[in-house]
C-alpha atoms as a PDB file:
ATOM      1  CA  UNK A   1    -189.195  18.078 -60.387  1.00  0.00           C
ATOM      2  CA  UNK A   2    -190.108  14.944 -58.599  1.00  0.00           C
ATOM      3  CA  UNK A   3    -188.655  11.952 -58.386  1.00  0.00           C
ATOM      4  CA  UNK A   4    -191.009  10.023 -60.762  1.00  0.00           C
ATOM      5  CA  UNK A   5    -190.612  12.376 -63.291  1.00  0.00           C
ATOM      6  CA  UNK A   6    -186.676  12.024 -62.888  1.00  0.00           C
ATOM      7  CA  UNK A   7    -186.290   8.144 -63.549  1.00  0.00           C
ATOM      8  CA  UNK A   8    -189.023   7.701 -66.100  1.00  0.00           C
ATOM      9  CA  UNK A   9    -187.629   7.529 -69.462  1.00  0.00           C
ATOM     10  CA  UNK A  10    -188.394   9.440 -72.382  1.00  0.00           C
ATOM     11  CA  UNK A  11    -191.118   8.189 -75.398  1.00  0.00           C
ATOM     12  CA  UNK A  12    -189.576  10.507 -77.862  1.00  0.00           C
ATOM     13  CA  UNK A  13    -188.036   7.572 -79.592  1.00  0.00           C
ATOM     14  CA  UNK A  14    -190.637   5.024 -78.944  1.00  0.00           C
ATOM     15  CA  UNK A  15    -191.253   2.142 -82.067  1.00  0.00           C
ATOM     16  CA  UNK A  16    -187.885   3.437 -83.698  1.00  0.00           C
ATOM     17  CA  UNK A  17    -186.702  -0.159 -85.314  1.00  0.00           C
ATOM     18  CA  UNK A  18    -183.359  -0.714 -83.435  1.00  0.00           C
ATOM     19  CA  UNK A  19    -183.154   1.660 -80.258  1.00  0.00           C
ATOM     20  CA  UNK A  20    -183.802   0.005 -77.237  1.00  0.00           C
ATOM     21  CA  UNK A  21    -184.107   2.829 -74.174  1.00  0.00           C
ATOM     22  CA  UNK A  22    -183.136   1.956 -70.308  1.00  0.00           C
ATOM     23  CA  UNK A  23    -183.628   3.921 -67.673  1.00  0.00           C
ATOM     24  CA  UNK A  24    -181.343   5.410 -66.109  1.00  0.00           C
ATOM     25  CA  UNK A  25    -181.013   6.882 -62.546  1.00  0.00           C
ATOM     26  CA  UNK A  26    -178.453   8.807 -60.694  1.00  0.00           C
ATOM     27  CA  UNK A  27    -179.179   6.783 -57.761  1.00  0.00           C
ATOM     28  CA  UNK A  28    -177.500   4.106 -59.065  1.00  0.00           C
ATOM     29  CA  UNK A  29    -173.876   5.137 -59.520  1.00  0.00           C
ATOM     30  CA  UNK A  30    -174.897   6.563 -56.116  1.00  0.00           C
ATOM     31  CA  UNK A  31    -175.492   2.755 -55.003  1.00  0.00           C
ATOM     32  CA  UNK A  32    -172.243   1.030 -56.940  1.00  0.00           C
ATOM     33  CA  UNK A  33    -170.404   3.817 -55.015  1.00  0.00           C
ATOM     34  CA  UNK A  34    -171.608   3.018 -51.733  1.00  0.00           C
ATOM     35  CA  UNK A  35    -171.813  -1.098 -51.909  1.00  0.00           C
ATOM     36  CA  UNK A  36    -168.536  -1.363 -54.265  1.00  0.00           C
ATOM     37  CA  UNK A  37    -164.721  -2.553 -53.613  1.00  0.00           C
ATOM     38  CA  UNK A  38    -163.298   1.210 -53.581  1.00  0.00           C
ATOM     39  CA  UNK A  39    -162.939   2.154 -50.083  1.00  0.00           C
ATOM     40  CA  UNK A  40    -161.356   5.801 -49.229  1.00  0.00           C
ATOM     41  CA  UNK A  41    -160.597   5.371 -45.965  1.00  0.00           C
ATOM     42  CA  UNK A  42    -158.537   2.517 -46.952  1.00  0.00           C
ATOM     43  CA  UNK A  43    -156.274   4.385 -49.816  1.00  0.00           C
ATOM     44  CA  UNK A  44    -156.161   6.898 -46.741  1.00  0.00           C
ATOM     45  CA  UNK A  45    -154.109   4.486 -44.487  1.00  0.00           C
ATOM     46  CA  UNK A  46    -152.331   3.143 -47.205  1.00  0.00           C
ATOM     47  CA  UNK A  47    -151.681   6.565 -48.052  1.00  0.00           C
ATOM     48  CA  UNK A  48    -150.547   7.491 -44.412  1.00  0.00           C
ATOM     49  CA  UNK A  49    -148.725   3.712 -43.891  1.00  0.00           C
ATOM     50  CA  UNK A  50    -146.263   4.386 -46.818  1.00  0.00           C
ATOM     51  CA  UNK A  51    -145.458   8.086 -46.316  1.00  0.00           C
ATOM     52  CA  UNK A  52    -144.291   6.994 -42.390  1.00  0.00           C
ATOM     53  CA  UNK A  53    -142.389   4.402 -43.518  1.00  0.00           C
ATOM     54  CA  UNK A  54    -140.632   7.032 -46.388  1.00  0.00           C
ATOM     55  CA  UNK A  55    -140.432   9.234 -43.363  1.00  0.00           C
ATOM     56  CA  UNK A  56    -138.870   6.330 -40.917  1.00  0.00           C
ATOM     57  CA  UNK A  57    -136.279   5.655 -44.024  1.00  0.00           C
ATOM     58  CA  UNK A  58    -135.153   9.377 -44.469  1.00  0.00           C
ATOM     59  CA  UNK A  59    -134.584   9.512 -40.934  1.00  0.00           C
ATOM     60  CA  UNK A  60    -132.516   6.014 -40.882  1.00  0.00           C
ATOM     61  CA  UNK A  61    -130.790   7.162 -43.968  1.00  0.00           C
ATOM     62  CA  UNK A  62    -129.569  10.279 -42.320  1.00  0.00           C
ATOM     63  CA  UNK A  63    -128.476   9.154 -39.542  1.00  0.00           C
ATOM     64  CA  UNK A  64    -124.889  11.057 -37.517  1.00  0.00           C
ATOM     65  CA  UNK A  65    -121.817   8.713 -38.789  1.00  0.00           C
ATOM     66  CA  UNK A  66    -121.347   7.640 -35.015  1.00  0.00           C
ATOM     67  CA  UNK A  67    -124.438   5.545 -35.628  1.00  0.00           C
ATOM     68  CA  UNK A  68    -122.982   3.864 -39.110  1.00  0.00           C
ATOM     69  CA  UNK A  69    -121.419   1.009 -39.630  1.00  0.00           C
ATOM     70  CA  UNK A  70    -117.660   1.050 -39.891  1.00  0.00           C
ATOM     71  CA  UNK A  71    -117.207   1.654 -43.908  1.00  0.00           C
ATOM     72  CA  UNK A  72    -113.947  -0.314 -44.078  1.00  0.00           C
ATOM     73  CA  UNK A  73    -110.949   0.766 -46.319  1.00  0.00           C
ATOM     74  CA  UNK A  74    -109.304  -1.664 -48.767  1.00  0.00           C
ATOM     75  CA  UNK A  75    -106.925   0.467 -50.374  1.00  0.00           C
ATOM     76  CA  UNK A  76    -103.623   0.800 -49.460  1.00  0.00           C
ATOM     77  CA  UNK A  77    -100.716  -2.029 -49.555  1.00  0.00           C
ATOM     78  CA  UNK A  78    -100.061  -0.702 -53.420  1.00  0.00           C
ATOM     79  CA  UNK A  79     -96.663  -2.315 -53.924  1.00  0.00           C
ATOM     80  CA  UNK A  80     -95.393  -5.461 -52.502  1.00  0.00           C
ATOM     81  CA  UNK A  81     -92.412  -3.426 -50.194  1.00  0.00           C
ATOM     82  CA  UNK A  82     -95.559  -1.539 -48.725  1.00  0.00           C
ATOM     83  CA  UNK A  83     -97.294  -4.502 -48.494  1.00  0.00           C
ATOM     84  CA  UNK A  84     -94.124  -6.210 -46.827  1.00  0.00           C
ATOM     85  CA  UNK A  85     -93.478  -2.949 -44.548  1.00  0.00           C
ATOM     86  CA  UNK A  86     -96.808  -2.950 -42.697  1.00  0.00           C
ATOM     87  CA  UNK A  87     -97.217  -6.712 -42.175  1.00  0.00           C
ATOM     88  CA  UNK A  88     -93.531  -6.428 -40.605  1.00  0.00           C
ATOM     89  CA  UNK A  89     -94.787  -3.285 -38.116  1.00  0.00           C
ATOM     90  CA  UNK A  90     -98.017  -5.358 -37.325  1.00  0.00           C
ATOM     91  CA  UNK A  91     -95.526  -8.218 -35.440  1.00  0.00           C
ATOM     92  CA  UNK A  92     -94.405  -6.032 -32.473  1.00  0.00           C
ATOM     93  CA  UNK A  93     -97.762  -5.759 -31.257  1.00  0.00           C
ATOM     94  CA  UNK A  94     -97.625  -9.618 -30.480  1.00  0.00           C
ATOM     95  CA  UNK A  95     -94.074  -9.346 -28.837  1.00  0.00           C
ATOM     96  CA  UNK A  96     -95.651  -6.689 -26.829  1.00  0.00           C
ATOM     97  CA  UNK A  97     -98.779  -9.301 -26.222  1.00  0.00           C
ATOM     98  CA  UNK A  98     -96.351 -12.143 -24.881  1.00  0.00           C
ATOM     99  CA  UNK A  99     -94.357  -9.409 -22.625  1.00  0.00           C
ATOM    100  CA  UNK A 100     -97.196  -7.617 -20.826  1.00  0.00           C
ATOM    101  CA  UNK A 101     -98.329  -8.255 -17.490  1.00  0.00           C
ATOM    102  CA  UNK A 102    -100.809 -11.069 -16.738  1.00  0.00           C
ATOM    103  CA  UNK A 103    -100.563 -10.802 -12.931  1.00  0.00           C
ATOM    104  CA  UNK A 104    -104.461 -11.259 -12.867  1.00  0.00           C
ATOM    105  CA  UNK A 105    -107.411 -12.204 -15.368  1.00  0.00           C
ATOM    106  CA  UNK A 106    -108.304  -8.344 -16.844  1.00  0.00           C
ATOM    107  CA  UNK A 107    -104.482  -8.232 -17.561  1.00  0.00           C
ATOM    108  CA  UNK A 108    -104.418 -11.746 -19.167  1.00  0.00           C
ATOM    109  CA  UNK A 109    -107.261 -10.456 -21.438  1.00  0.00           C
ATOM    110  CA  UNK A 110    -105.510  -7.101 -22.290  1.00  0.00           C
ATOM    111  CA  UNK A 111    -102.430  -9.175 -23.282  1.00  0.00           C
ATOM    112  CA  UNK A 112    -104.109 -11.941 -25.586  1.00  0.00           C
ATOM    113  CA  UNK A 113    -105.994  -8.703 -27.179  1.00  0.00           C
ATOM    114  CA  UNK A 114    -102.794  -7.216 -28.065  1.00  0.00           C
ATOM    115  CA  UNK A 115    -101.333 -10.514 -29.776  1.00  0.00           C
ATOM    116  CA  UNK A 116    -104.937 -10.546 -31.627  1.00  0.00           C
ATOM    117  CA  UNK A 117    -104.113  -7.008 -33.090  1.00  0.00           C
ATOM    118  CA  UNK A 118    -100.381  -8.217 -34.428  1.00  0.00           C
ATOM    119  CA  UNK A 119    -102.543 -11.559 -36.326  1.00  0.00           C
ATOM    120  CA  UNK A 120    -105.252  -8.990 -37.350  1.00  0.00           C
ATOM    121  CA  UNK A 121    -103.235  -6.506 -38.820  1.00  0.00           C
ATOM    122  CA  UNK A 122    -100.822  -9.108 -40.234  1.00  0.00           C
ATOM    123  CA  UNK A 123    -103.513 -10.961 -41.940  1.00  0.00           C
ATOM    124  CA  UNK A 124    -105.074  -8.064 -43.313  1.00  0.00           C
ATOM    125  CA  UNK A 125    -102.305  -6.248 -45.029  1.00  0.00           C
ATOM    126  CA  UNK A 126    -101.038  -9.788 -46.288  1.00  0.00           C
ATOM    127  CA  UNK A 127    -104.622 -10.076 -47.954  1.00  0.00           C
ATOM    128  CA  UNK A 128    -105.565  -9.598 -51.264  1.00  0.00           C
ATOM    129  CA  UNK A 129    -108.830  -9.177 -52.964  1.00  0.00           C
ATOM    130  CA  UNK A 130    -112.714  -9.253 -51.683  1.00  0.00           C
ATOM    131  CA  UNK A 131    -111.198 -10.827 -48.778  1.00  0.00           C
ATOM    132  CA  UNK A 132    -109.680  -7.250 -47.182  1.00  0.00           C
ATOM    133  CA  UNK A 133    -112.471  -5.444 -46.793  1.00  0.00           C
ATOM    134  CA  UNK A 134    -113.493  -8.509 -43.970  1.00  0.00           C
ATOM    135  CA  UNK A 135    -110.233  -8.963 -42.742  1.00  0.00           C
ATOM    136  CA  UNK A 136    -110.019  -4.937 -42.055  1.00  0.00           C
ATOM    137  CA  UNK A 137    -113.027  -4.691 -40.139  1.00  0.00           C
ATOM    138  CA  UNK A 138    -111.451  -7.715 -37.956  1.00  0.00           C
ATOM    139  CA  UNK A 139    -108.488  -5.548 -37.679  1.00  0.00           C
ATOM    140  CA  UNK A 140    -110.433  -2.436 -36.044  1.00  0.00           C
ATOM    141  CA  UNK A 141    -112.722  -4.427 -33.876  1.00  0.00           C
ATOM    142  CA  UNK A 142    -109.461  -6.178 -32.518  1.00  0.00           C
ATOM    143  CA  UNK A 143    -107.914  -2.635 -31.889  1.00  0.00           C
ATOM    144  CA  UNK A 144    -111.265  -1.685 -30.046  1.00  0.00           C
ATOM    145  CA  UNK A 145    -111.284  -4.930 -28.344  1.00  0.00           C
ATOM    146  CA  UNK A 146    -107.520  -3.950 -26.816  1.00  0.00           C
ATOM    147  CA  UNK A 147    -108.300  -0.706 -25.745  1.00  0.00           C
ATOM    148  CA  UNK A 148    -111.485  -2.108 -23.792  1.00  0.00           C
ATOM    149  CA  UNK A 149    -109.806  -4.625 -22.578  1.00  0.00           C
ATOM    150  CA  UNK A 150    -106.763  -2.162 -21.114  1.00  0.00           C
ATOM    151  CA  UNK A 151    -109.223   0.248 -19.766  1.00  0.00           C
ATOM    152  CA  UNK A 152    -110.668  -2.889 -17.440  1.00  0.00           C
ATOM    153  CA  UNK A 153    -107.149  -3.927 -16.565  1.00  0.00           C
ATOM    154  CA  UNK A 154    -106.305   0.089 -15.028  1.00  0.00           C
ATOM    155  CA  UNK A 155    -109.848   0.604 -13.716  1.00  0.00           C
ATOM    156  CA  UNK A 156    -111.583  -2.425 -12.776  1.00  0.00           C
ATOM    157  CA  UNK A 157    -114.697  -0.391 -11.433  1.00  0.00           C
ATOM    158  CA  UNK A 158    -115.709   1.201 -14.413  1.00  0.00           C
ATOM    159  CA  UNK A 159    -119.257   0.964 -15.076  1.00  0.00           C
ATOM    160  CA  UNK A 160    -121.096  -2.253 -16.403  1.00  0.00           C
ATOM    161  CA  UNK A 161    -123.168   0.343 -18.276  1.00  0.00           C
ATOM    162  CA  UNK A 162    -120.513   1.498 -20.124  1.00  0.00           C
ATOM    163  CA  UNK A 163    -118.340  -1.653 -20.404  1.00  0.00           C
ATOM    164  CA  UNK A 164    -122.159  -2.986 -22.230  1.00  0.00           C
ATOM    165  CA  UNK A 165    -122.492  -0.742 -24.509  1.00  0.00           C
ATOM    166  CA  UNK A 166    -118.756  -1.247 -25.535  1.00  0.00           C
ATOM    167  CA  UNK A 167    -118.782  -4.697 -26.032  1.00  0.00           C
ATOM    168  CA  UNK A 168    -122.354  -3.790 -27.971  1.00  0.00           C
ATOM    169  CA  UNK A 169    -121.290  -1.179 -30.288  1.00  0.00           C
ATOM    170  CA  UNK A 170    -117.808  -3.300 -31.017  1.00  0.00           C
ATOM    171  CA  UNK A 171    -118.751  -4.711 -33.838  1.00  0.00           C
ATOM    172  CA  UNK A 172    -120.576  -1.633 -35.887  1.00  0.00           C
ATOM    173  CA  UNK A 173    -118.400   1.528 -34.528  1.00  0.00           C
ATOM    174  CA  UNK A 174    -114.863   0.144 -32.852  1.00  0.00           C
ATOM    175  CA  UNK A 175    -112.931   3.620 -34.161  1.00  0.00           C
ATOM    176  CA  UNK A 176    -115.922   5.434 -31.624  1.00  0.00           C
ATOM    177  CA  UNK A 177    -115.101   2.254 -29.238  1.00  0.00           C
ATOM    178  CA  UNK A 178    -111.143   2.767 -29.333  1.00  0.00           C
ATOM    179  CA  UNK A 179    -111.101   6.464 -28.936  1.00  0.00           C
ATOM    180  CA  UNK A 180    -113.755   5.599 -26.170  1.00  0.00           C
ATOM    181  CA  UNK A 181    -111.582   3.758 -23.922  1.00  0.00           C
ATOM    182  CA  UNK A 182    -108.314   5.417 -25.259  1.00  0.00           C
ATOM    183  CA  UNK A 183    -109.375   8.570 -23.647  1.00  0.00           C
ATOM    184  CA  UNK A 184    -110.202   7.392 -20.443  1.00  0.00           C
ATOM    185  CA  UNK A 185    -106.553   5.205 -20.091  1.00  0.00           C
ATOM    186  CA  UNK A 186    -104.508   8.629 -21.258  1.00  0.00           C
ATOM    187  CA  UNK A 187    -106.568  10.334 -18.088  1.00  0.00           C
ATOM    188  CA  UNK A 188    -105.609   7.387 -16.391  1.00  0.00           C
ATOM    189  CA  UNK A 189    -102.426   7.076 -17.588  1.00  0.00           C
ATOM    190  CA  UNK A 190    -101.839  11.089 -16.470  1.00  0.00           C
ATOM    191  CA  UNK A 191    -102.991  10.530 -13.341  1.00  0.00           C
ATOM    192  CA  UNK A 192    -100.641   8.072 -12.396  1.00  0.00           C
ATOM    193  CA  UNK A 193     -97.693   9.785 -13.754  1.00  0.00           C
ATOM    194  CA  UNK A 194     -98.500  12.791 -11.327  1.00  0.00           C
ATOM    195  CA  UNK A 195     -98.608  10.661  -8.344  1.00  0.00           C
ATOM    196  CA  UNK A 196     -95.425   7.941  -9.273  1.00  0.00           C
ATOM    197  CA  UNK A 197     -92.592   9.726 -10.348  1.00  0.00           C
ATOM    198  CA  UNK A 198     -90.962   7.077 -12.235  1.00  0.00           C
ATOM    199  CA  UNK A 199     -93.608   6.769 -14.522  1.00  0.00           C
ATOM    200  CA  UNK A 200     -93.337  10.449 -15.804  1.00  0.00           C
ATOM    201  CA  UNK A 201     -90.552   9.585 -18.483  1.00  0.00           C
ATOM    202  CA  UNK A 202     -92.634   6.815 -19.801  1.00  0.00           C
ATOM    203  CA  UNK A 203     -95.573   9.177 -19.797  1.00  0.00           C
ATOM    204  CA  UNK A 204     -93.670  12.072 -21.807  1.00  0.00           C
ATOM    205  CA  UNK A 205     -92.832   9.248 -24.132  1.00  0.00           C
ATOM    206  CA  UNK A 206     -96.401   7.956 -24.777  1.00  0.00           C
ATOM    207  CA  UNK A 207     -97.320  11.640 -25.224  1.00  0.00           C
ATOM    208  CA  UNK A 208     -95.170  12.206 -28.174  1.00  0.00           C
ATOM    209  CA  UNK A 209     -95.658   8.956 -29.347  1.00  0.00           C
ATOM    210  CA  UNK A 210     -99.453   9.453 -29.139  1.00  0.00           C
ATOM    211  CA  UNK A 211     -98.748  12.971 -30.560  1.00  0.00           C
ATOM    212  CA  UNK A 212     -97.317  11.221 -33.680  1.00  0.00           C
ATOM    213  CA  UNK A 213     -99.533   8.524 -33.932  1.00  0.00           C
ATOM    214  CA  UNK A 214    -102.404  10.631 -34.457  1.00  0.00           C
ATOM    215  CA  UNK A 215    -100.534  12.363 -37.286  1.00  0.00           C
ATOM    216  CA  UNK A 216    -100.164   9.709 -39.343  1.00  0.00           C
ATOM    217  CA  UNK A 217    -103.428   8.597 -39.147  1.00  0.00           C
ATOM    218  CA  UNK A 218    -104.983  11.518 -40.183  1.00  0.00           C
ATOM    219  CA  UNK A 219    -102.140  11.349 -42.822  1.00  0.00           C
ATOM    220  CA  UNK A 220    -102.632   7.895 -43.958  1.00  0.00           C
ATOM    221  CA  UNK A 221    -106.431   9.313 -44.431  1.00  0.00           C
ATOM    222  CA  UNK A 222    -105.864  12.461 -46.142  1.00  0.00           C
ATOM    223  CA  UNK A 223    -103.054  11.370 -48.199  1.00  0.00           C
ATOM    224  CA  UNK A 224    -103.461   7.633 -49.347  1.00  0.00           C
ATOM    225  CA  UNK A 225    -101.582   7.434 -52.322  1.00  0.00           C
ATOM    226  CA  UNK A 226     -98.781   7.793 -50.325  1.00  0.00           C
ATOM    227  CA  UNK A 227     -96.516   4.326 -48.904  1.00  0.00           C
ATOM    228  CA  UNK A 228     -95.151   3.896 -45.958  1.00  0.00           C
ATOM    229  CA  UNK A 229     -97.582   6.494 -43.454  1.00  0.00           C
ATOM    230  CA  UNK A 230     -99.679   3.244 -42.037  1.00  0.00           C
ATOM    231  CA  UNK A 231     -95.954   1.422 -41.562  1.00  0.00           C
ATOM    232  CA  UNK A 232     -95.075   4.380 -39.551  1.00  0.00           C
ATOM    233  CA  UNK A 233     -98.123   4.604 -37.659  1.00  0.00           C
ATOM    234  CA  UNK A 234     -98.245   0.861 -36.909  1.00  0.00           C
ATOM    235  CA  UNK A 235     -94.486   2.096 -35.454  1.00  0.00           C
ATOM    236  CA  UNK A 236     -95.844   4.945 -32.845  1.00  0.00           C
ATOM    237  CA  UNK A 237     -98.641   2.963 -32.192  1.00  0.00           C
ATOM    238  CA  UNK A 238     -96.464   0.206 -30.669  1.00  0.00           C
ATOM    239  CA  UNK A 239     -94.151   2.659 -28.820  1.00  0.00           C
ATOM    240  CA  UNK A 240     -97.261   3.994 -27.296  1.00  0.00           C
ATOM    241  CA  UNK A 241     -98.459   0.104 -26.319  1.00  0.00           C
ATOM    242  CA  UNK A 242     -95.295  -0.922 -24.836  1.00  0.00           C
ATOM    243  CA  UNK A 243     -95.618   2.385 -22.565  1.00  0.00           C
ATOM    244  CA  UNK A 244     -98.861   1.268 -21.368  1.00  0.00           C
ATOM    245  CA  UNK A 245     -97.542  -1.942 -20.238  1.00  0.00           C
ATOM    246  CA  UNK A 246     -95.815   0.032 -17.663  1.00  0.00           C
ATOM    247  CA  UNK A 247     -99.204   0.984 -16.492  1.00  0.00           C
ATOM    248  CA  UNK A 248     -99.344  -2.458 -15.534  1.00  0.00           C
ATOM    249  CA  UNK A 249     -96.636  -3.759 -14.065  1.00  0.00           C
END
């Protein structure tokens, strides 16, 4: 068939009152499809664009908790003698603040830190309402902020690296921060008690302290309906501090 014969239109109904005919040619859906708005290649990249940004998200989304944001508690303080018990255990960390060594500028720092984590902790479990779940993540960020600040008063040569990415991750992961630095002063700490004998019964004491510290977190975690575990961690904890101060001296 050629191509004449293919667009001319038929004279069957020729003179019929009413029936207009118009040719028609395959050629020219071919043409609208060529010269239109519809674009494949386009839907292609939008196509690609949003299934690597769904991809990107996933990722994000699961993401190792190290990488989160602190997801801060507000439970807790259920009665007002619980309430009353913890805000009492959070003041010996600033008696502890006011007594510790500030024989040079890291040690100044370390103290002022520890007086920040007896308002911090005061101020939180004395909250009430929207206001806790701020006033908690102050509280952990303070902790971490101690803990940095004591591992620069014992080692004042520790890496800017790592004393960077500290200061950089304080505000998103201080639990990851704290048990950071905590580590490397209880390695410290050990060391020190090998070599100076009359720090080994302040050692054995932060041991257990530490020992019992860690309990009743992981209690106060596990078990949060019931009162008085954070008083009695906010207890060893401060034993523990007031050994380190010996670390100092």
């Amino acid at each position: 068939m050629c191509h004449q014969s293919a667009v001319k239109p038929s004279k069957a109904l020729e003179g019929v009152h009413g029936v207009h005919l118009v040719s028609h040619s395959p050629f020219i859906l071919e043409e609208q499809k060529l010269h239109g708005d519809f674009h494949p290649s386009t839907c292609e990249n939008l196509s690609i664009g949003t299934s690597n940004r769904l991809t990107v998200q996933r990722v994000w989304e699961q993401r190792p908790a190290c990488l989160r944001p602190i997801r801060c508690c507000v439970n807790g303080d259920r009665t007002p003698a619980e309430r009353m018990a913890n805000v009492l255990t959070s003041l010996p960390f600033i008696a502890l603040g006011i007594q510790a060594p500030r024989r040079n500028l890291n040690c100044k720092l370390y103290a002022n830190s520890l007086i920040g984590v007896g308002i911090a902790s005061s101020m939180y479990h004395a909250s009430r309402g929207n206001l806790r779940k701020y006033l908690r993540w102050a509280d952990y960020t303070m902790i971490a902020t101690a803990t940095v600040c004591l591992s620069r008063a014992l080692r004042n040569e520790n890496p800017k690296l790592l004393m960077a990415a500290s200061a950089a991750l304080l505000p998103i992961q201080p639990l990851m921060v704290s048990a950071l630095h905590t580590g490397m002063m209880e390695v410290s700490f050990a060391k020190r008690a090998v070599q100076d004998p009359d720090l080994r019964m302040a050692h054995n004491v932060h041991k257990v302290s530490s020992l019992l510290g860690g309990a009743l977190f992981i209690a106060d975690d596990m078990f949060p309906e019931t009162p008085y575990l954070h008083a009695g961690w906010h207890l060893a904890a401060a034993i523990g501090v007031s050994t380190c101060n010996k670390l100092l001296a």
